[in-house]
N, C-alpha and C. Protein backbone atom coordinates (compact mmCIF):
# COMPACT_ATOMS: atom_id res chain seq x y z
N UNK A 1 -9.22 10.69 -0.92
CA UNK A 1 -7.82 10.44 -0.67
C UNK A 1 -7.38 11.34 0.47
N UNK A 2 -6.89 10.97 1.51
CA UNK A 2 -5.88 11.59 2.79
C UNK A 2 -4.75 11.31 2.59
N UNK A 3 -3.87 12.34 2.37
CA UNK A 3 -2.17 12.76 2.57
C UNK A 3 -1.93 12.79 4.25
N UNK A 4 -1.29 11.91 4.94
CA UNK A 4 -0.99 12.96 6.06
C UNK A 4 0.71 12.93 6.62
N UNK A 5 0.76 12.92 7.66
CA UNK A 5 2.41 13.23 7.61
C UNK A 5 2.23 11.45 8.32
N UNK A 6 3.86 11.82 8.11
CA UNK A 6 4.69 10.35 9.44
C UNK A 6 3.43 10.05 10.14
N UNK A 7 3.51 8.52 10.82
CA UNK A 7 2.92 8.52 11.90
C UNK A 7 3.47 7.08 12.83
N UNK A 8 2.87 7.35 13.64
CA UNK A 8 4.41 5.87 14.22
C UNK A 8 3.40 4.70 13.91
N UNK A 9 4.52 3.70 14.50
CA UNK A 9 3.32 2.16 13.63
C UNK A 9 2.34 1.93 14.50
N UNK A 10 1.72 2.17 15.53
CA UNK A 10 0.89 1.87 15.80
C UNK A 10 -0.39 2.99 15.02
N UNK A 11 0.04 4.07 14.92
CA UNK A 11 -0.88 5.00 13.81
C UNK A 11 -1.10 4.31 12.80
N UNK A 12 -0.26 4.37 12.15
CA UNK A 12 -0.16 3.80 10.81
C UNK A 12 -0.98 2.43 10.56
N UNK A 13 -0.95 1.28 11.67
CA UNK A 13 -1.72 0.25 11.65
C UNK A 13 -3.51 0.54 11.35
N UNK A 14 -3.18 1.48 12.56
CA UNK A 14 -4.93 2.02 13.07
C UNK A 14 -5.13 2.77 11.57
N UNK A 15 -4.71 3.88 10.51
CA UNK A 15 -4.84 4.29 9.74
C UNK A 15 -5.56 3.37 8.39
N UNK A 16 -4.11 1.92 8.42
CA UNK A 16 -4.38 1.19 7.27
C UNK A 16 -5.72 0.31 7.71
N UNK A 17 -6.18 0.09 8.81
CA UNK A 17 -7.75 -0.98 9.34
C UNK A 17 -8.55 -0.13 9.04
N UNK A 18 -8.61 1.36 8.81
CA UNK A 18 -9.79 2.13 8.72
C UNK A 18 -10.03 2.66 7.80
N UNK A 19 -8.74 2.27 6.39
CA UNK A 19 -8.89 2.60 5.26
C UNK A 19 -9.68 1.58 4.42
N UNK A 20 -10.27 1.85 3.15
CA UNK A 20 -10.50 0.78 2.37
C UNK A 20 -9.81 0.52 1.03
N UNK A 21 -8.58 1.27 1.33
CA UNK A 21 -7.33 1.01 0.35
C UNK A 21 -6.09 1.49 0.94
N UNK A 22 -5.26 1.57 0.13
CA UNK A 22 -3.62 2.31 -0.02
C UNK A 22 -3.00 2.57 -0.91
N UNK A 23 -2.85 3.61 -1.29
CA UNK A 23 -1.86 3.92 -2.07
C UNK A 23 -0.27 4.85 -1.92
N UNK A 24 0.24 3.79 -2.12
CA UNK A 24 1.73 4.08 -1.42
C UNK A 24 2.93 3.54 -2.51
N UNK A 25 4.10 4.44 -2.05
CA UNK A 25 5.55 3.98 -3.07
C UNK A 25 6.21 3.19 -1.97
N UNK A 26 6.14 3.08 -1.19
CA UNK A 26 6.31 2.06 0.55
C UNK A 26 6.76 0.79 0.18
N UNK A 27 7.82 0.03 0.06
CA UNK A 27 7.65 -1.40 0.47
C UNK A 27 7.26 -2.00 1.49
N UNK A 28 7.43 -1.60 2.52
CA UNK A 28 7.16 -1.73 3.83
C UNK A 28 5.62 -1.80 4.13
N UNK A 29 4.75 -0.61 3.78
CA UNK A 29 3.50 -0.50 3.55
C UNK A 29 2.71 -1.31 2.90
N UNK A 30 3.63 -1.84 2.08
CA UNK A 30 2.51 -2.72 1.13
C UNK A 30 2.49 -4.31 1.67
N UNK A 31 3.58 -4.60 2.22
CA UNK A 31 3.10 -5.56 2.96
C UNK A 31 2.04 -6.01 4.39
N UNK A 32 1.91 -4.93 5.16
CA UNK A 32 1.41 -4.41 6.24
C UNK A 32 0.06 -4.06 5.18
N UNK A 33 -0.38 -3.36 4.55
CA UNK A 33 -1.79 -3.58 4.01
C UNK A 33 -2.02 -5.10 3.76
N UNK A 34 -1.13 -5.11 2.92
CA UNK A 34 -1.34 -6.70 2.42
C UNK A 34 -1.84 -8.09 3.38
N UNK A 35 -1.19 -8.00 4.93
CA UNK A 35 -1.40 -8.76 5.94
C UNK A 35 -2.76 -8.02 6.71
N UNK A 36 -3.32 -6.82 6.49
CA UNK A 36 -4.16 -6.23 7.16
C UNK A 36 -5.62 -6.38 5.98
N UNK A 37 -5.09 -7.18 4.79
CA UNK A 37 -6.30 -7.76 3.96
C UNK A 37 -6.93 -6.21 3.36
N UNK A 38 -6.24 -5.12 2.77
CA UNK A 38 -6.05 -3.91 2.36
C UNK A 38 -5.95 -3.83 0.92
N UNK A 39 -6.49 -3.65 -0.15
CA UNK A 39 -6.08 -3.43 -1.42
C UNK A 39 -4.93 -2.42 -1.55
N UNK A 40 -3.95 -2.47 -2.03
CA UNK A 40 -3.09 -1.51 -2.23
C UNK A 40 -2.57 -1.04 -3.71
N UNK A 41 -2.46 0.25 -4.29
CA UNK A 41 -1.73 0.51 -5.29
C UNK A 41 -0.76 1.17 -5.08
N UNK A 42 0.51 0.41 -5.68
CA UNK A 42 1.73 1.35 -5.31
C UNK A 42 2.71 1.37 -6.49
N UNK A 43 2.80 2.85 -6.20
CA UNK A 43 3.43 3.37 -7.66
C UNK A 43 5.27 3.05 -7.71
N UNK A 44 4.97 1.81 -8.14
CA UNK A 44 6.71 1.18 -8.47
C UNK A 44 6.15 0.19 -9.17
N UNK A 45 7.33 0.67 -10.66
CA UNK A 45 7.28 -0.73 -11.99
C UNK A 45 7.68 -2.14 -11.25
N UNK A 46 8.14 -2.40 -9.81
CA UNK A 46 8.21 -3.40 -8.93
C UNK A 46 8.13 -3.56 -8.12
N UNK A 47 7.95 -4.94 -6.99
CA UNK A 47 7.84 -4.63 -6.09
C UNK A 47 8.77 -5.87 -5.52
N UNK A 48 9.30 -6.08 -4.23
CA UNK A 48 9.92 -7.30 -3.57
C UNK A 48 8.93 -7.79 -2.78
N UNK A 49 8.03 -7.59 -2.72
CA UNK A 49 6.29 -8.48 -2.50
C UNK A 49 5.78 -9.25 -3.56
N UNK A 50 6.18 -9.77 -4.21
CA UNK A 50 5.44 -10.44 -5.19
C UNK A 50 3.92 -11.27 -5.37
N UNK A 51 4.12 -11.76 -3.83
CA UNK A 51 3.23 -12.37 -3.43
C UNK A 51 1.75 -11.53 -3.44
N UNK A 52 2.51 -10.78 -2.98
CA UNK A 52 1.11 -9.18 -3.49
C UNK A 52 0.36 -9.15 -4.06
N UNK A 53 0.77 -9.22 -5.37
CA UNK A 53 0.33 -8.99 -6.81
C UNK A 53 -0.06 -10.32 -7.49
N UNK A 54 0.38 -11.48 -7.14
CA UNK A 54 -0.08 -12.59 -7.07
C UNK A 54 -0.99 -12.74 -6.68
N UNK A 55 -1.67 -12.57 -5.53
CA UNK A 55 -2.46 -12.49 -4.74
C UNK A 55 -3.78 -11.62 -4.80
N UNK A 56 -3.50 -10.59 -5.63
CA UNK A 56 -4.66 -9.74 -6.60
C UNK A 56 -4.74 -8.50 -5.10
N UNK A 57 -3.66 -8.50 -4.22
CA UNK A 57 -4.28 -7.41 -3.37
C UNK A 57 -3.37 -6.14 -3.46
N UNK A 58 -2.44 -6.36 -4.50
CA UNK A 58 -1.43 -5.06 -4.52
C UNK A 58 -0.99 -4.84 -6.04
N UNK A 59 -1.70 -3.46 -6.94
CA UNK A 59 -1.79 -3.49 -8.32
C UNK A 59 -0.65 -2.46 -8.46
N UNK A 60 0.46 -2.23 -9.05
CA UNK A 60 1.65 -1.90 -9.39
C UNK A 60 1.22 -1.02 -10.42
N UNK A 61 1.71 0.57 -10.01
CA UNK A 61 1.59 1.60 -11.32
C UNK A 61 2.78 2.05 -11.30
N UNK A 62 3.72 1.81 -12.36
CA UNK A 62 5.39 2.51 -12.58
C UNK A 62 5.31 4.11 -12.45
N UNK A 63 3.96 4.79 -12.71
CA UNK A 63 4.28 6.44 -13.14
C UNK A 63 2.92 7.04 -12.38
N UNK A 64 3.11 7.74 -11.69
CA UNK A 64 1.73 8.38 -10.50
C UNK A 64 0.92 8.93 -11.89
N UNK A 65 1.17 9.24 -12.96
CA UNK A 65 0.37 10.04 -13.57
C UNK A 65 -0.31 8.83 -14.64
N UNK A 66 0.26 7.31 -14.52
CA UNK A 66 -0.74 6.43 -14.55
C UNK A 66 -2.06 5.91 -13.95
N UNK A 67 -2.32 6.73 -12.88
CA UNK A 67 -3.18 6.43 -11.74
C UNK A 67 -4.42 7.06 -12.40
């Protein structure tokens, strides 16, 4: 796992292609993995991606200490 700070979106793109996951509280993020074909877990009992999780590429944990 890598923590790192901000990074602008073109970082952030290059970050999520070279990862082989995500885990993020991000809405924003999780769609951008999601279109970058990224497994993502993100710690919210919801998400306004639905399609996500439908989709089997974005698994929803309500509590980080569910992880």
């Amino acid at each position: 796992v890598h923590v790192g700070r901000p990074l602008p979106y073109a970082g952030l793109i290059a970050a999520v292609l070279a990862s082989s996951g995500v885990v993020t509280d991000s809405g924003g993020l999780q769609k951008e993995a999601f279109l970058l074909e990224r497994i993502t877990t993100t710690i919210r009992p919801e998400t306004e991606w639905v399609e996500t999780v439908h989709t089997g590429w974005n698994v929803l944990v309500p509590e980080p200490h569910e992880m």
